[in-house]
Protein backbone atom coordinates (compact mmCIF):
# COMPACT_ATOMS: atom_id res chain seq x y z
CA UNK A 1 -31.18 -17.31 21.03
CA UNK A 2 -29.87 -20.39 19.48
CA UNK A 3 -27.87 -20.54 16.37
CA UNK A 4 -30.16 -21.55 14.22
CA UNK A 5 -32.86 -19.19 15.32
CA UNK A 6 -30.24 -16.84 14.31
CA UNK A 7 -29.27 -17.99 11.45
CA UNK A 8 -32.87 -17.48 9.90
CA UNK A 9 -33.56 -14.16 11.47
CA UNK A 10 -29.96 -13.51 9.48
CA UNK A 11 -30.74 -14.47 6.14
CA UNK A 12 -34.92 -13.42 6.50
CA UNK A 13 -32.98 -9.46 7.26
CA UNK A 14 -29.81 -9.80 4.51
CA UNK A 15 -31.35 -8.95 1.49
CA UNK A 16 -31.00 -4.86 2.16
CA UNK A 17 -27.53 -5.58 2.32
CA UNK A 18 -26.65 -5.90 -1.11
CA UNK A 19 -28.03 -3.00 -2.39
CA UNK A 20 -26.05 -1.25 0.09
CA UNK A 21 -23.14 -2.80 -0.53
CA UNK A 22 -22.86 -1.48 -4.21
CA UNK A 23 -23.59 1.87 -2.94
CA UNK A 24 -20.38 1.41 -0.62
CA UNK A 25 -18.09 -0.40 -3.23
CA UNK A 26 -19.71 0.89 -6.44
CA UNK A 27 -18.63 -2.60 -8.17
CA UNK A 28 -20.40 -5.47 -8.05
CA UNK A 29 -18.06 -7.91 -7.33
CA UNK A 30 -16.56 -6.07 -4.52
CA UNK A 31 -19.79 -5.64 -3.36
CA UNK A 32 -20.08 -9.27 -2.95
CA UNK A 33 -17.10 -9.51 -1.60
CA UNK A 34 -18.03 -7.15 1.03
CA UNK A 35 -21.95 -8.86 1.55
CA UNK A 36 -20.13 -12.20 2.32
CA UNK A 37 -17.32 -10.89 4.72
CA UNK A 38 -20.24 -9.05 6.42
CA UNK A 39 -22.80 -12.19 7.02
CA UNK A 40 -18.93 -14.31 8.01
CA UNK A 41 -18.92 -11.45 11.04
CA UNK A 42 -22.31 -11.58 11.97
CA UNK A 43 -22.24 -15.42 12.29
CA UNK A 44 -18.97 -15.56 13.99
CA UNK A 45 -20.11 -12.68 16.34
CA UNK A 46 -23.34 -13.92 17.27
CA UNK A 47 -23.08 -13.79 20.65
CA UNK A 48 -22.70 -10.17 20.52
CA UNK A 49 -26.06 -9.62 19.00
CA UNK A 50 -28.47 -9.29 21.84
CA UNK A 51 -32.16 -10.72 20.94
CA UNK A 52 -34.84 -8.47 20.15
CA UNK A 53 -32.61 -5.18 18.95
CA UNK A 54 -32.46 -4.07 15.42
CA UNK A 55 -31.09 -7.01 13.10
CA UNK A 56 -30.67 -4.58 10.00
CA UNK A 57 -29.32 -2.03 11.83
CA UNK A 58 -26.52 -4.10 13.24
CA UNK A 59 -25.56 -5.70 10.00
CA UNK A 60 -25.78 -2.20 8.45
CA UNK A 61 -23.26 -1.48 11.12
CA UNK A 62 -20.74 -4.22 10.45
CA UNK A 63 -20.80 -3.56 6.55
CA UNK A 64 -20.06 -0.11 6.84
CA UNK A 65 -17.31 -0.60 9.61
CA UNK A 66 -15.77 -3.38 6.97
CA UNK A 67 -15.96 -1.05 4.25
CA UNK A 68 -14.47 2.00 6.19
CA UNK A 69 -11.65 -0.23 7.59
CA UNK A 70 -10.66 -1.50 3.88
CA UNK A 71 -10.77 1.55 2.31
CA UNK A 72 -8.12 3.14 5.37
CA UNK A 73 -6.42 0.05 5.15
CA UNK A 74 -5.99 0.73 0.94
CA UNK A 75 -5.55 4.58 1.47
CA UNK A 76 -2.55 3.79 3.62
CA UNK A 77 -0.95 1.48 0.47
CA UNK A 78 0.64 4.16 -1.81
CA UNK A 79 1.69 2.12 -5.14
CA UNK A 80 2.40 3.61 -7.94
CA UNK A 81 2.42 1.14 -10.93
CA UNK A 82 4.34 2.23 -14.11
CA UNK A 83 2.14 1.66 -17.08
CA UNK A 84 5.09 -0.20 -19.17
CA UNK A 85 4.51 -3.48 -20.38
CA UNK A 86 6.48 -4.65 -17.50
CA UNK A 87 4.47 -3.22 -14.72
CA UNK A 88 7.42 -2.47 -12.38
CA UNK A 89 6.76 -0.25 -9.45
CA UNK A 90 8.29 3.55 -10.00
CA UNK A 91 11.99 4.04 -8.65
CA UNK A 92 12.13 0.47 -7.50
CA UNK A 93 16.02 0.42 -8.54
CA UNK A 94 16.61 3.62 -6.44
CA UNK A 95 18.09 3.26 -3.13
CA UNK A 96 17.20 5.15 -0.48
CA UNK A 97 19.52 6.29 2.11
CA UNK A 98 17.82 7.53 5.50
CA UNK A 99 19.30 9.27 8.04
CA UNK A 100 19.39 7.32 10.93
CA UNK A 101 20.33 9.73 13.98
CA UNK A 102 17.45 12.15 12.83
CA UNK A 103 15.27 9.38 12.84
CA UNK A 104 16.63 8.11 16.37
CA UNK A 105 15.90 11.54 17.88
CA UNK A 106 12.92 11.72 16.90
CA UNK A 107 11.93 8.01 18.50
CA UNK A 108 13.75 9.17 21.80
CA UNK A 109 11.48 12.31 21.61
CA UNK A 110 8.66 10.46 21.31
CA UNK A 111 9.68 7.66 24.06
CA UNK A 112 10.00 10.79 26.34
CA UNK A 113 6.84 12.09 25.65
CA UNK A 114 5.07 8.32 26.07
CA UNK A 115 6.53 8.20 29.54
CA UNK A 116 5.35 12.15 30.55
CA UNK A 117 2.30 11.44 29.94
CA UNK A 118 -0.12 11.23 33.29
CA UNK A 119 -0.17 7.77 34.18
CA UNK A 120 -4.30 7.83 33.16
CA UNK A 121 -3.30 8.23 30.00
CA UNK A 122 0.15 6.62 30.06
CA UNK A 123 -1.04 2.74 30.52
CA UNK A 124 -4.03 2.20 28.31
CA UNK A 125 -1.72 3.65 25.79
CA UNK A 126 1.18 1.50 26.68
CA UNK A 127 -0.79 -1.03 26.34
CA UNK A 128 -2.56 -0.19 23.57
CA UNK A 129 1.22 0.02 21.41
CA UNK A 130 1.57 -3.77 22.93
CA UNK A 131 -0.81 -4.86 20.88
CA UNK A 132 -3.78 -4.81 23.11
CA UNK A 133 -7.18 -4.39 21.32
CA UNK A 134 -9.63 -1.93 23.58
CA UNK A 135 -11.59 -4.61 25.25
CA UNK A 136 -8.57 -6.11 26.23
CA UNK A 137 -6.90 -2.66 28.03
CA UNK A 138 -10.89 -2.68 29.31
CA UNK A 139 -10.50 -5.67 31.24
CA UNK A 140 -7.37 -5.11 32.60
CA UNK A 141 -7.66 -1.90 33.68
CA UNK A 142 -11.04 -2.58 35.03
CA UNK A 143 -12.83 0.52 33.36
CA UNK A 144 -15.14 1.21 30.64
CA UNK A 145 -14.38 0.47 27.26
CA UNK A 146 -15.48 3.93 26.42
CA UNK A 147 -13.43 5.46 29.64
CA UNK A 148 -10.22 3.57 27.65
CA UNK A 149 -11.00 4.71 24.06
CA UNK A 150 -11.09 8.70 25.43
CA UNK A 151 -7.74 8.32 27.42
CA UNK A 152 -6.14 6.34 24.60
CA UNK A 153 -7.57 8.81 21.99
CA UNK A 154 -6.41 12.34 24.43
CA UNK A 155 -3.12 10.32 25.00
CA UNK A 156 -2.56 10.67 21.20
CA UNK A 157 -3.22 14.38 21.24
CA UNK A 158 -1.45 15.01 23.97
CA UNK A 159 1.74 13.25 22.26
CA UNK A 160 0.92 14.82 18.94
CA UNK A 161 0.96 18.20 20.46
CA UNK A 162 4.16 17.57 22.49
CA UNK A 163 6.17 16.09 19.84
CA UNK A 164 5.15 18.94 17.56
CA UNK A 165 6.94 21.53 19.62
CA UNK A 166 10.01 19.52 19.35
């Protein structure tokens, strides 16, 4: 299919979008933000459309994996404004003292645990902590991407139950 083929079929099956997106964001201009950062990944992922599937079901895909991976990424960001007229952050003059051999333990515990693991489900997920996105580990390891995504995802358990005992 050539681009601009795709380009048409695009915009003739983006106008359900936009209704959806407000759903999603409940704000308009966030839902506009989210409409345009949705068509910018379908057109620079066209060749991962395959001709003659579902169009709207695709793009209804990508908007709701953009819209689940912002609102992690802002669940994750725990500010806490104070409401002065200087809009500081809270306890921004406190320091914080860690402790620094607890926290070394508990990386050597988990560094143990990483290299216990069966080696199945000990490089994917080595490689995975390098920085490798799933495709990647996919190709190297010469499997399935959905063979790597269960041994990276048991991996996790397996270290989540292990470091738990500890």
């Amino acid at each position: 299919m050539s681009s601009a083929e795709f380009n048409t079929l695009l915009l003739s099956n983006a106008d359900f979008l936009k209704p959806f997106a407000i759903t999603l964001t409940k704000d308009a201009e966030s839902a506009k933000d989210l409409f345009q950062e949705t068509m910018f990944r379908a057109i620079s992922n066209q060749e991962k459309y395959l001709a003659g599937t579902n169009i709207r079901a695709w793009l209804y895909t990508i908007m709701r994996n953009i819209f689940i991976n912002n609102y992690r990424r802002k669940s994750k960001q725990h500010l806490c404004f104070d409401n002065s007229s200087n809009d500081f952050l809270l306890n921004s003059n406190q320091v914080i003292i860690g402790n620094h051999a607890e926290a070394g333990l508990r990386v050597k515990d988990i560094q143990v645990a990483v290299h216990g693991l069966p080696v199945i489900f000990k490089k994917p997920f080595l490689l995975y902590l390098d920085g490798f996105k799933y495709f990647e580990i996919a190709e190297l390891l010469d499997e399935p991407l959905g063979t790597i995504k269960s041994r990276i995802h048991f991996a996790r358990k397996m270290l989540k139950a292990q470091v738990a005992r500890h």
